[in-house]
PDB file of N, CA and C in Angstrom:
ATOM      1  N   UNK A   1       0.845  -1.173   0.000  1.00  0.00           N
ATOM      2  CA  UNK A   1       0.000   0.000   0.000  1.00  0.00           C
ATOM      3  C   UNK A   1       0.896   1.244   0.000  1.00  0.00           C
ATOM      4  N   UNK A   2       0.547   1.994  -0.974  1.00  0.00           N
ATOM      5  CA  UNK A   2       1.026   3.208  -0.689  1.00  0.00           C
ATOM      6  C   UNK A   2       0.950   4.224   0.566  1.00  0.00           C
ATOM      7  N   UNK A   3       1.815   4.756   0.741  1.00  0.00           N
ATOM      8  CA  UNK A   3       0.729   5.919   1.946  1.00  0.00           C
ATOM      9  C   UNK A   3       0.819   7.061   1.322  1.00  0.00           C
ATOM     10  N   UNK A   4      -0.036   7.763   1.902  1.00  0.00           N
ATOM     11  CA  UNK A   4      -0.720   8.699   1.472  1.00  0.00           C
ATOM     12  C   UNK A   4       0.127  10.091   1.842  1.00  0.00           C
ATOM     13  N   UNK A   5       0.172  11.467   1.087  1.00  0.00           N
ATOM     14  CA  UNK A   5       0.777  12.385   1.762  1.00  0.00           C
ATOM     15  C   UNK A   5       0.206  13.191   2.815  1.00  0.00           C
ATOM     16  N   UNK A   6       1.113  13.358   3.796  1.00  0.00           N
ATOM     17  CA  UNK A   6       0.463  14.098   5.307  1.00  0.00           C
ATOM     18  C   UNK A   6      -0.457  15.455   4.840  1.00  0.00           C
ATOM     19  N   UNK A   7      -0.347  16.189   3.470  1.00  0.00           N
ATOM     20  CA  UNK A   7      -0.921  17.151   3.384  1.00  0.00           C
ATOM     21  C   UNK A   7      -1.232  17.706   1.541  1.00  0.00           C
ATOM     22  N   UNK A   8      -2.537  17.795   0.920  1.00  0.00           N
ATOM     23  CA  UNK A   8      -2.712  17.966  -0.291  1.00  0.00           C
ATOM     24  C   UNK A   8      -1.793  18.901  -0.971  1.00  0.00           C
ATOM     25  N   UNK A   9      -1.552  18.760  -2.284  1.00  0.00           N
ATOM     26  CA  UNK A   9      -0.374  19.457  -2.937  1.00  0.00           C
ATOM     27  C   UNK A   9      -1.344  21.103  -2.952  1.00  0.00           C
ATOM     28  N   UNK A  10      -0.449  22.174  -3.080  1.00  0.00           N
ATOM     29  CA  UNK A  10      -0.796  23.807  -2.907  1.00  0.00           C
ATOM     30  C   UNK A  10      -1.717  23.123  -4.483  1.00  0.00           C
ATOM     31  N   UNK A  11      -2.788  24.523  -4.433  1.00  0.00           N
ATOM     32  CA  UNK A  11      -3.241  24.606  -5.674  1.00  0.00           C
ATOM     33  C   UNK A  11      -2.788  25.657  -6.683  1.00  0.00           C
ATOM     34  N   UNK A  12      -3.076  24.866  -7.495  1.00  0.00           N
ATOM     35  CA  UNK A  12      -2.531  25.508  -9.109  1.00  0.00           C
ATOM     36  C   UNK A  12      -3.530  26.399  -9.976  1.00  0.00           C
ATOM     37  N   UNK A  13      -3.344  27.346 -10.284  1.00  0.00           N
ATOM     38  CA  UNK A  13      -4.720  28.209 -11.111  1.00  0.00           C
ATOM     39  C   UNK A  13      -3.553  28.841 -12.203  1.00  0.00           C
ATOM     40  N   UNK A  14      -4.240  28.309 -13.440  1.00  0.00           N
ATOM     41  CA  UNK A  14      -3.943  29.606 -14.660  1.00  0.00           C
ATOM     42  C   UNK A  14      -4.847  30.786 -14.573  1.00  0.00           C
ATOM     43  N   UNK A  15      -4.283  31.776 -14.849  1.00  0.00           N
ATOM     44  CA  UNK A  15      -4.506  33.285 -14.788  1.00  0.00           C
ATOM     45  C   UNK A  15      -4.516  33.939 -16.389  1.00  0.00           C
ATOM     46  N   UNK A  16      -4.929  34.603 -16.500  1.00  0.00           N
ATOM     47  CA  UNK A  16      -4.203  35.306 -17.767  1.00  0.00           C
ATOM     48  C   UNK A  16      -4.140  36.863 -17.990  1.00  0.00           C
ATOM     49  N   UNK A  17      -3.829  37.211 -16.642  1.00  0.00           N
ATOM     50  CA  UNK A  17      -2.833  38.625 -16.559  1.00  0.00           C
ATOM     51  C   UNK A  17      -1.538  38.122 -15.323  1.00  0.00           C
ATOM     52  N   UNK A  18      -0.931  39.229 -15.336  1.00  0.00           N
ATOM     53  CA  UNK A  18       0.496  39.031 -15.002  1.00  0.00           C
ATOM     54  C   UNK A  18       0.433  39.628 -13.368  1.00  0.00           C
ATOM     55  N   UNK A  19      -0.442  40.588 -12.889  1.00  0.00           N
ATOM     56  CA  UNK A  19      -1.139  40.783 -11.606  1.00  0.00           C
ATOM     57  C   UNK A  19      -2.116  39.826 -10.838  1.00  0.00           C
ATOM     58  N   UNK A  20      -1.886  38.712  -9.726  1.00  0.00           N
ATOM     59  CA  UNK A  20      -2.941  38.727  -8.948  1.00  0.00           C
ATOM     60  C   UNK A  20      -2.929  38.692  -7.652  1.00  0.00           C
ATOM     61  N   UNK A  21      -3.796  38.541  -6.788  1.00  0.00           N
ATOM     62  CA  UNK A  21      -4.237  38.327  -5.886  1.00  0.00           C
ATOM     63  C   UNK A  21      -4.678  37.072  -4.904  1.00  0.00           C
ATOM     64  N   UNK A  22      -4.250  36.729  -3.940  1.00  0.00           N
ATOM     65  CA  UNK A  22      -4.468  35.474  -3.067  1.00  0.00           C
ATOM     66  C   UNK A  22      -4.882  36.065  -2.006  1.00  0.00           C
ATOM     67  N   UNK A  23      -6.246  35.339  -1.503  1.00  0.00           N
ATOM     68  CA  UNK A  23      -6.272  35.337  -0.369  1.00  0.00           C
ATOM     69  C   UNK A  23      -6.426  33.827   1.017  1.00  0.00           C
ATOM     70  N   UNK A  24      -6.265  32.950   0.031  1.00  0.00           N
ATOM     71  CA  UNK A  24      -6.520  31.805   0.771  1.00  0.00           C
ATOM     72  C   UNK A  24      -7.410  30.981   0.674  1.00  0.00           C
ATOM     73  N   UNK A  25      -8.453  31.615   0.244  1.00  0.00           N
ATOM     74  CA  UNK A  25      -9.548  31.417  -0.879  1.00  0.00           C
ATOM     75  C   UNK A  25     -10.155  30.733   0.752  1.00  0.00           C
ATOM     76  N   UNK A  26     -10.134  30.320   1.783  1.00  0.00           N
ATOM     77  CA  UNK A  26     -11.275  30.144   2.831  1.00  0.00           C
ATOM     78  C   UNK A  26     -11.925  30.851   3.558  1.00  0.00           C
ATOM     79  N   UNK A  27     -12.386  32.258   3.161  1.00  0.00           N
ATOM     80  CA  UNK A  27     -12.798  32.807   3.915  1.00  0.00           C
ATOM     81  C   UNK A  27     -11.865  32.863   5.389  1.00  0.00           C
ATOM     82  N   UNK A  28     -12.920  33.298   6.164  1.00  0.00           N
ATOM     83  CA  UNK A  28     -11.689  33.535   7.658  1.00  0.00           C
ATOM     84  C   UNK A  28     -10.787  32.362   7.805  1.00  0.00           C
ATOM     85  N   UNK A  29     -10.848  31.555   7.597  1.00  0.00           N
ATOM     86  CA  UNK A  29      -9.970  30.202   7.388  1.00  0.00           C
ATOM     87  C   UNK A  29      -8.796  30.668   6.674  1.00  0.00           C
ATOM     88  N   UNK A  30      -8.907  31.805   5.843  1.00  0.00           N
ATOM     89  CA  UNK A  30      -7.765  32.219   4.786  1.00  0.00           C
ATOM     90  C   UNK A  30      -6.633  32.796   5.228  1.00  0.00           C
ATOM     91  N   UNK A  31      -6.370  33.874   4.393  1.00  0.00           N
ATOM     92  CA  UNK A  31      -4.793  34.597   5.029  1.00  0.00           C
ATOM     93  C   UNK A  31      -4.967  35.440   4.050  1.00  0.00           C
ATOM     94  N   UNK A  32      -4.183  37.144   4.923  1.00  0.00           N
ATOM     95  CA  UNK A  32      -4.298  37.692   4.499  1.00  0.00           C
ATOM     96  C   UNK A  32      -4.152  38.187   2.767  1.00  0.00           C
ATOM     97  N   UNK A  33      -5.100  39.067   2.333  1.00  0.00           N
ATOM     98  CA  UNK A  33      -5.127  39.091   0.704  1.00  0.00           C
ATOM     99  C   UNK A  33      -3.751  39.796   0.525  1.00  0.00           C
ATOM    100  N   UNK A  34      -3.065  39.343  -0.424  1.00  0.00           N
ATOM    101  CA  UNK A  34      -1.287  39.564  -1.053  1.00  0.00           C
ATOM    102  C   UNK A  34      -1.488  39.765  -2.277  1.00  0.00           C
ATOM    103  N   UNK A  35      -0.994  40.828  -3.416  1.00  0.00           N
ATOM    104  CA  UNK A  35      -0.998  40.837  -4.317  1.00  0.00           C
ATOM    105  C   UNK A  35       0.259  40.353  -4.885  1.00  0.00           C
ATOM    106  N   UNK A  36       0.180  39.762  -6.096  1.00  0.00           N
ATOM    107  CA  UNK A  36       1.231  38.932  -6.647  1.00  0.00           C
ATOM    108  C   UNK A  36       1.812  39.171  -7.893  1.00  0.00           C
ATOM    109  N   UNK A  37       3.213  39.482  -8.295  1.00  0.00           N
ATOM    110  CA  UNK A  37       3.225  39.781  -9.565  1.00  0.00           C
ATOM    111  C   UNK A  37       4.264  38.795 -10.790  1.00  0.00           C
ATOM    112  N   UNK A  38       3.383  38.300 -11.654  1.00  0.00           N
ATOM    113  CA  UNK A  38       4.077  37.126 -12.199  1.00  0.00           C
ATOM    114  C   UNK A  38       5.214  37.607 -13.131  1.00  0.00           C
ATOM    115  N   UNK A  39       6.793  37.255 -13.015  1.00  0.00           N
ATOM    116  CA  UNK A  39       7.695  37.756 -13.875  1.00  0.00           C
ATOM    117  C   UNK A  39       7.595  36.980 -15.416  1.00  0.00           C
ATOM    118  N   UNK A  40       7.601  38.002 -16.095  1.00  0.00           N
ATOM    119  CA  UNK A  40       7.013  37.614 -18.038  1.00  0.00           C
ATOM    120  C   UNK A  40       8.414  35.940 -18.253  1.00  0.00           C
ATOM    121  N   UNK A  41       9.590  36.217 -17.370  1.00  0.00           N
ATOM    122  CA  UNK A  41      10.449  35.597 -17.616  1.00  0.00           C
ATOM    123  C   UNK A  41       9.838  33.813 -17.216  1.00  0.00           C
ATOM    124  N   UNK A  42       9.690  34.101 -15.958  1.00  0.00           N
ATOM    125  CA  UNK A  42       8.996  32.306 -15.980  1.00  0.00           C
ATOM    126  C   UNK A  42       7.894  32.093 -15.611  1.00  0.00           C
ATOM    127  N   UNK A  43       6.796  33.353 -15.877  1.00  0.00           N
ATOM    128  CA  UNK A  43       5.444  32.964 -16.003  1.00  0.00           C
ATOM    129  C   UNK A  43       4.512  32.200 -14.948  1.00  0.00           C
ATOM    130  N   UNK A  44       5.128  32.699 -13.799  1.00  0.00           N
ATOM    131  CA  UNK A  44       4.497  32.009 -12.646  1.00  0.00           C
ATOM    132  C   UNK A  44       5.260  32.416 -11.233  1.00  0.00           C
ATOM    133  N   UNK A  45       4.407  32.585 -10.212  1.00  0.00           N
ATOM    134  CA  UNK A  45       4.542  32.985  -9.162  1.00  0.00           C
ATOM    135  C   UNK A  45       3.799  31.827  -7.683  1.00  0.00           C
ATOM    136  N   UNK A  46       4.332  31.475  -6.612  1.00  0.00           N
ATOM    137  CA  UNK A  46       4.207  31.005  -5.686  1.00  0.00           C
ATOM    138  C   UNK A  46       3.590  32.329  -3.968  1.00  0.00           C
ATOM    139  N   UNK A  47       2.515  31.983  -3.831  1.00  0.00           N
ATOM    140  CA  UNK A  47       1.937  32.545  -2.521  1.00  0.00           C
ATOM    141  C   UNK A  47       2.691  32.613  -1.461  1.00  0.00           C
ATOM    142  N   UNK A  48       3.486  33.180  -0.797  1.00  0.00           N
ATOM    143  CA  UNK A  48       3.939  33.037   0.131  1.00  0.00           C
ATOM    144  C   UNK A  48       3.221  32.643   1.693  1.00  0.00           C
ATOM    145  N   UNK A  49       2.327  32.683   1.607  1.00  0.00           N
ATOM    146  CA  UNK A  49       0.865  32.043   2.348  1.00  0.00           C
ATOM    147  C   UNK A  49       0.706  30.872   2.611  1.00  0.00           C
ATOM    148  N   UNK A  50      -0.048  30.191   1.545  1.00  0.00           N
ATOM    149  CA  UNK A  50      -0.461  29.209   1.361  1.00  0.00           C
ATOM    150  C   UNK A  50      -0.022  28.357  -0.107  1.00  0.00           C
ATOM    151  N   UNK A  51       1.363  28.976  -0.515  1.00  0.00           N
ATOM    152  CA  UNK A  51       1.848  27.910  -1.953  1.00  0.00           C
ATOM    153  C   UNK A  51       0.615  27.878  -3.044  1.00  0.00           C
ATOM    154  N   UNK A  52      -0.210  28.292  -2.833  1.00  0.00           N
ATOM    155  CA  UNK A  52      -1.025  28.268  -4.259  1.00  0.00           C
ATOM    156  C   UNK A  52       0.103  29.051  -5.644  1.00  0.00           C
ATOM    157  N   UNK A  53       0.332  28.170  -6.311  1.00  0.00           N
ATOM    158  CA  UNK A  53       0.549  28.491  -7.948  1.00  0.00           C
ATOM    159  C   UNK A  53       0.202  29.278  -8.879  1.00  0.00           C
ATOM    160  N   UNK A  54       0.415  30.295  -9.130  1.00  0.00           N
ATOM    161  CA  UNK A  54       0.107  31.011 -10.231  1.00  0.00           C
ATOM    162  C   UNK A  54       0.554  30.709 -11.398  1.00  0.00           C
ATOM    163  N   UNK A  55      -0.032  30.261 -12.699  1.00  0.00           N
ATOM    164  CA  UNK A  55       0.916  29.976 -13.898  1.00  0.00           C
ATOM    165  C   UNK A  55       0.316  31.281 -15.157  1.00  0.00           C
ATOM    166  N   UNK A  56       0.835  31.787 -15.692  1.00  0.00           N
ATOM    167  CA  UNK A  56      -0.057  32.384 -16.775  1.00  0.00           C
ATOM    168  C   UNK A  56      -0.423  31.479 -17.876  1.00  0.00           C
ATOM    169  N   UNK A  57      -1.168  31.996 -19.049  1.00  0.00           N
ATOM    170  CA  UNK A  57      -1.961  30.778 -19.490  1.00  0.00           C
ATOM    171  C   UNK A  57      -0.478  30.869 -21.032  1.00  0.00           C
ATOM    172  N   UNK A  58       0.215  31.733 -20.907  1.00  0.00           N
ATOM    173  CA  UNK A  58       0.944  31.795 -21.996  1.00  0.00           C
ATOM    174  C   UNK A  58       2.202  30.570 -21.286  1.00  0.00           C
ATOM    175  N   UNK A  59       2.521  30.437 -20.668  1.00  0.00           N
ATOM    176  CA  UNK A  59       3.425  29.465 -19.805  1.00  0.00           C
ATOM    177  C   UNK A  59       2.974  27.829 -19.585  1.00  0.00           C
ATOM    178  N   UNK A  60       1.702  28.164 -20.040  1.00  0.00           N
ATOM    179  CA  UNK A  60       0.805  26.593 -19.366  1.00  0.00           C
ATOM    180  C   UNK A  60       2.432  25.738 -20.040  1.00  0.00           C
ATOM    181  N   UNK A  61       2.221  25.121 -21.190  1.00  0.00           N
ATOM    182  CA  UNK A  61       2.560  24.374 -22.323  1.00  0.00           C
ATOM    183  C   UNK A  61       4.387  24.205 -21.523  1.00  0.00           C
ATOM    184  N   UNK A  62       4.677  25.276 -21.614  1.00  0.00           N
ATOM    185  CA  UNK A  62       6.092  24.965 -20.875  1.00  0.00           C
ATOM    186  C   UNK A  62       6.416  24.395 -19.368  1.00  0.00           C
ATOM    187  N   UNK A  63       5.192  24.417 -18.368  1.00  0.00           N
ATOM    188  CA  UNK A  63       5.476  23.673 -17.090  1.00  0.00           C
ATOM    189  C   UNK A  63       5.214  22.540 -17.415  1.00  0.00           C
ATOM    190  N   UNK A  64       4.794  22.428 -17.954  1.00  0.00           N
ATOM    191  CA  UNK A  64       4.151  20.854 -18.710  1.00  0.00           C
ATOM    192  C   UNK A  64       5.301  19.818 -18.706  1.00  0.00           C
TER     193      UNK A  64
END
């Protein structure tokens, strides 16, 4: 049997501007809202929060 990991992988969202925003996405459960800015160079940014993923949608094809 495999085991299982102690905790679900951060989530991943394509975007398609180069500005966003996290807030944790749980309501009071969340953390504070952070604005985020994705560099054109590798098209993706990490939450310092909660690891949620930012990819832009021009980048998808290359994390791949």
């Amino acid at each position: 049997m495999t085991p299982r990991p102690a905790f679900d992988a951060p989530e991943t969202e394509v975007v398609t501007v180069y500005r966003v925003s996290c807030d944790g996405g749980e309501g009071a459960m969340g953390h504070p809202r952070v604005w985020l800015s994705i560099p054109h160079e590798t098209g993706m940014v990490e939450c310092g929060y909660c690891d949620k993923r930012f990819i832009h949608e021009d980048h998808v094809a290359q994390k791949d």
